[in-house]
N, C-alpha and C. Protein backbone atom coordinates (compact mmCIF):
# COMPACT_ATOMS: atom_id res chain seq x y z
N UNK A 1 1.82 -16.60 1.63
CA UNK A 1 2.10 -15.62 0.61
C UNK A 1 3.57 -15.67 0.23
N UNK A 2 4.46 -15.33 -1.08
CA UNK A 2 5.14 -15.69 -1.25
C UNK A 2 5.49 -14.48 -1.76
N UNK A 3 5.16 -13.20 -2.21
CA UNK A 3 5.30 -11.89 -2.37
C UNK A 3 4.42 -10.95 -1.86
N UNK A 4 4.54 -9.73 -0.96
CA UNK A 4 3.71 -8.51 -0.72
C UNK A 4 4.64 -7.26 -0.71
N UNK A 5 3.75 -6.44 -1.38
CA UNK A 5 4.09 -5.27 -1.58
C UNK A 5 2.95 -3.96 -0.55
N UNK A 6 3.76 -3.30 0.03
CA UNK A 6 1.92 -2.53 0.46
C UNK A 6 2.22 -0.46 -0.22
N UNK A 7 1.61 -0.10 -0.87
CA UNK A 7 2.76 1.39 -0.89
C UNK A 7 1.04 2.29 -1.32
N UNK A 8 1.74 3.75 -0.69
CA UNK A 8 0.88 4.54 -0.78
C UNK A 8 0.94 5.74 -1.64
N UNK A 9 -0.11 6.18 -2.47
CA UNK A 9 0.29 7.15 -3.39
C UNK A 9 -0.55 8.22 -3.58
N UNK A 10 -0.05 9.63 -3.86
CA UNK A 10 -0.79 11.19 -3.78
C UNK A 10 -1.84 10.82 -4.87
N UNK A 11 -2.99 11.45 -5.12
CA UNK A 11 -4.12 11.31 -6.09
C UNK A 11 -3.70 11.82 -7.39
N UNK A 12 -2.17 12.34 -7.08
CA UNK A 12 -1.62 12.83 -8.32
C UNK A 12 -0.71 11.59 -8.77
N UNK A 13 -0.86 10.16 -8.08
CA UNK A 13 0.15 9.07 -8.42
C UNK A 13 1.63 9.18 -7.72
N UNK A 14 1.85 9.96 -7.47
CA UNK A 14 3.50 9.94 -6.84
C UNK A 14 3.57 8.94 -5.72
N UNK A 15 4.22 8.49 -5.69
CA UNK A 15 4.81 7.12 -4.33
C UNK A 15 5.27 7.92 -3.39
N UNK A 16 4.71 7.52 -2.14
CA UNK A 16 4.54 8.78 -0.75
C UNK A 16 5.52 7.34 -0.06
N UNK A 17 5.33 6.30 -0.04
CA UNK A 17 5.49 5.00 0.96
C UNK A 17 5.56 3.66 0.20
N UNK A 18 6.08 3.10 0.75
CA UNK A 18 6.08 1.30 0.01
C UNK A 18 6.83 0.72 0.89
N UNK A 19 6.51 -0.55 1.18
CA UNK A 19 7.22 -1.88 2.13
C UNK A 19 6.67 -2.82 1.31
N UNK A 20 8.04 -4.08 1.64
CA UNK A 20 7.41 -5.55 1.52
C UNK A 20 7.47 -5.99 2.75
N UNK A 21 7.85 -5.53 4.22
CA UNK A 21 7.24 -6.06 5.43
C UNK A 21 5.89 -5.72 5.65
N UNK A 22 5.36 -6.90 5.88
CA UNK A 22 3.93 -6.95 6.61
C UNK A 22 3.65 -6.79 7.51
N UNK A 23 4.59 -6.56 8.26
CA UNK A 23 4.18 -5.94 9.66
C UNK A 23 4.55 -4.21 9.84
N UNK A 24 4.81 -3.39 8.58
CA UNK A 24 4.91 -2.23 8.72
C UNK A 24 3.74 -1.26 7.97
N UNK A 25 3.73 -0.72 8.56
CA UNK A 25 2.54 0.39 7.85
C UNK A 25 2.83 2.16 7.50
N UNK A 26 2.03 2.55 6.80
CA UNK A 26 2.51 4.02 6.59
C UNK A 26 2.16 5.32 7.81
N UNK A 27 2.94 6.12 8.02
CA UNK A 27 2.69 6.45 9.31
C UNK A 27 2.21 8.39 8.88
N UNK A 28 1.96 8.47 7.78
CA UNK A 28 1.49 10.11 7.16
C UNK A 28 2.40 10.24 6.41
N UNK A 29 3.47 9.96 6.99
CA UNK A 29 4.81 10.96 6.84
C UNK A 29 5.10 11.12 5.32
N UNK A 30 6.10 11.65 4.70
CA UNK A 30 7.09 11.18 3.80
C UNK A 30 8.19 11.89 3.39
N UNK A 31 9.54 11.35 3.89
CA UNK A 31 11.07 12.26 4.09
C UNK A 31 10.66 12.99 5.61
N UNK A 32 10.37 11.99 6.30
CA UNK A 32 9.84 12.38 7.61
C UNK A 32 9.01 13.39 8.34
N UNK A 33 8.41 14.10 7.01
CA UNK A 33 7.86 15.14 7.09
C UNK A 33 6.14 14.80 7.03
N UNK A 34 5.07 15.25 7.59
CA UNK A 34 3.88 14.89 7.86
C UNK A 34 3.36 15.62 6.61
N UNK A 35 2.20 14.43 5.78
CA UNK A 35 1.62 14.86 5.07
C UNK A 35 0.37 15.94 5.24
N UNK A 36 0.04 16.34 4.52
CA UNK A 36 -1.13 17.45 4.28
C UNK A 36 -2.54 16.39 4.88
N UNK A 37 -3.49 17.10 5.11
CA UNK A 37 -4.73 16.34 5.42
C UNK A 37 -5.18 15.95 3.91
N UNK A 38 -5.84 15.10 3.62
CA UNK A 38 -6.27 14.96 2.49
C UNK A 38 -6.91 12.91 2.06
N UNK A 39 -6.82 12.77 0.91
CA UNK A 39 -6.97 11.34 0.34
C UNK A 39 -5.69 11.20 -0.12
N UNK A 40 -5.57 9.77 0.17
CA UNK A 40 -4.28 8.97 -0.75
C UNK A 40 -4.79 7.65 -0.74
N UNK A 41 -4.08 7.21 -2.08
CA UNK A 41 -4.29 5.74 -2.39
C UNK A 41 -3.52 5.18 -2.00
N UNK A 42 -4.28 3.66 -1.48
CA UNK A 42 -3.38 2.81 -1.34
C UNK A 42 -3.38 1.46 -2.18
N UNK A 43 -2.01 0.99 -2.34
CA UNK A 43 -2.57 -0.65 -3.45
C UNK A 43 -1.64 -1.72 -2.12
N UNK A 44 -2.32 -2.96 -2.35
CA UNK A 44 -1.20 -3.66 -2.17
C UNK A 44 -1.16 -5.11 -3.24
N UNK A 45 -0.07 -5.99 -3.08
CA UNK A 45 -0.09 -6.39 -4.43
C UNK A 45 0.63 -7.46 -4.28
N UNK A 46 0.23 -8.84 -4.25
CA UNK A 46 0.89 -10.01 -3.61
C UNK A 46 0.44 -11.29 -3.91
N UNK A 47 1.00 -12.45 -4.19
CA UNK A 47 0.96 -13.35 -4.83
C UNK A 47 0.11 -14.53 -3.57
N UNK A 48 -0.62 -15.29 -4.09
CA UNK A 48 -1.07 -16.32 -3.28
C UNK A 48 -1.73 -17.51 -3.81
N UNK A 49 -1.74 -18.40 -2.90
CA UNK A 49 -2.44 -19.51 -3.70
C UNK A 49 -3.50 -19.59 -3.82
N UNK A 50 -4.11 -20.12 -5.15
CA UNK A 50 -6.03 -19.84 -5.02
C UNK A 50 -6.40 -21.66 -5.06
N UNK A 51 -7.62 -21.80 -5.00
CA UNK A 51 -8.31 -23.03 -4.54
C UNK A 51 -7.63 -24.32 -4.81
N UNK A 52 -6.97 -24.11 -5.96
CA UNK A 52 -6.18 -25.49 -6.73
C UNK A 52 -5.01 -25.47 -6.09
N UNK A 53 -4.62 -24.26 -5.46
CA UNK A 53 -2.64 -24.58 -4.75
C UNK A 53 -2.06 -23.72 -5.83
N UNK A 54 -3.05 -23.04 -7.06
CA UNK A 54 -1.79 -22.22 -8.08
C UNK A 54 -1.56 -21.01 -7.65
N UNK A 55 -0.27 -20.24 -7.71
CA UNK A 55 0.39 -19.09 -7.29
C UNK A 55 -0.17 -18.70 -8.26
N UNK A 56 -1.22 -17.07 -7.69
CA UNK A 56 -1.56 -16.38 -8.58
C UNK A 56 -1.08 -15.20 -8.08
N UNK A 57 -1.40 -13.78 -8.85
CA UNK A 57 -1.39 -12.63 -8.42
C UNK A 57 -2.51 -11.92 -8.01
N UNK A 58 -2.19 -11.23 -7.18
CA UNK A 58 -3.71 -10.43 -7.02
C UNK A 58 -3.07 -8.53 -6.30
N UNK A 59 -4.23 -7.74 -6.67
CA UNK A 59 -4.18 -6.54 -6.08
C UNK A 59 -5.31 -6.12 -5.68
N UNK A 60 -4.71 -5.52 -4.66
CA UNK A 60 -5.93 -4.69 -3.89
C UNK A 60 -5.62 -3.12 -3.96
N UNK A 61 -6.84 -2.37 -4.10
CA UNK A 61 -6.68 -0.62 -4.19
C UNK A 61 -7.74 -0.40 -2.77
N UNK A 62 -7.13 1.08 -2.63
CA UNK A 62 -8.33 1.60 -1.73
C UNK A 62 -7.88 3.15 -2.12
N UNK A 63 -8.83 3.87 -0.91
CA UNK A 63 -8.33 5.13 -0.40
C UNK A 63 -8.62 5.36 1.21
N UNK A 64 -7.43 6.11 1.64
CA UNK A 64 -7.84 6.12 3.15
C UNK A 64 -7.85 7.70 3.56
N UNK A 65 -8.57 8.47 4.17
CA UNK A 65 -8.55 10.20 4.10
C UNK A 65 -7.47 10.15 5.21
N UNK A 66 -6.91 11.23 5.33
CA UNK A 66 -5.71 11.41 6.46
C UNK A 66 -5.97 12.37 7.07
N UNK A 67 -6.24 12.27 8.43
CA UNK A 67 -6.51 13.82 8.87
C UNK A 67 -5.89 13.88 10.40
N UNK A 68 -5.58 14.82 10.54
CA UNK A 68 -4.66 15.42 11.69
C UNK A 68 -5.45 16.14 12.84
């Protein structure tokens, strides 16, 4: 991979989290403060090679529920 992005966002769209390390993940929080129970989206969004060797783009969405 030659770009990743991973970031998480309120169902109202606001950016709660974002890294381009792949070895980090979102931990509830945000401004160190623990989020509410609820849904948030997540995208991530990163370039790779497809069958021929060409650098393409690609994204992925989800949602993950958060609960305490």
């Amino acid at each position: 991979m030659r770009s990743w992005k991973f970031e998480v966002f309120t169902k109202w769209g606001e950016l709660l989290f974002s890294t381009q390390n792949t070895q980090m993940g979102w931990d509830g929080t945000q401004y160190g403060l623990k989020c509410a129970n609820g849904s948030y989206v997540w995208q991530i969004t990163y370039d790779a090679a497809d069958g021929s060797g060409k650098i393409v783009s690609r994204e992925e969405r989800g949602i993950v529920n958060l609960l305490r």
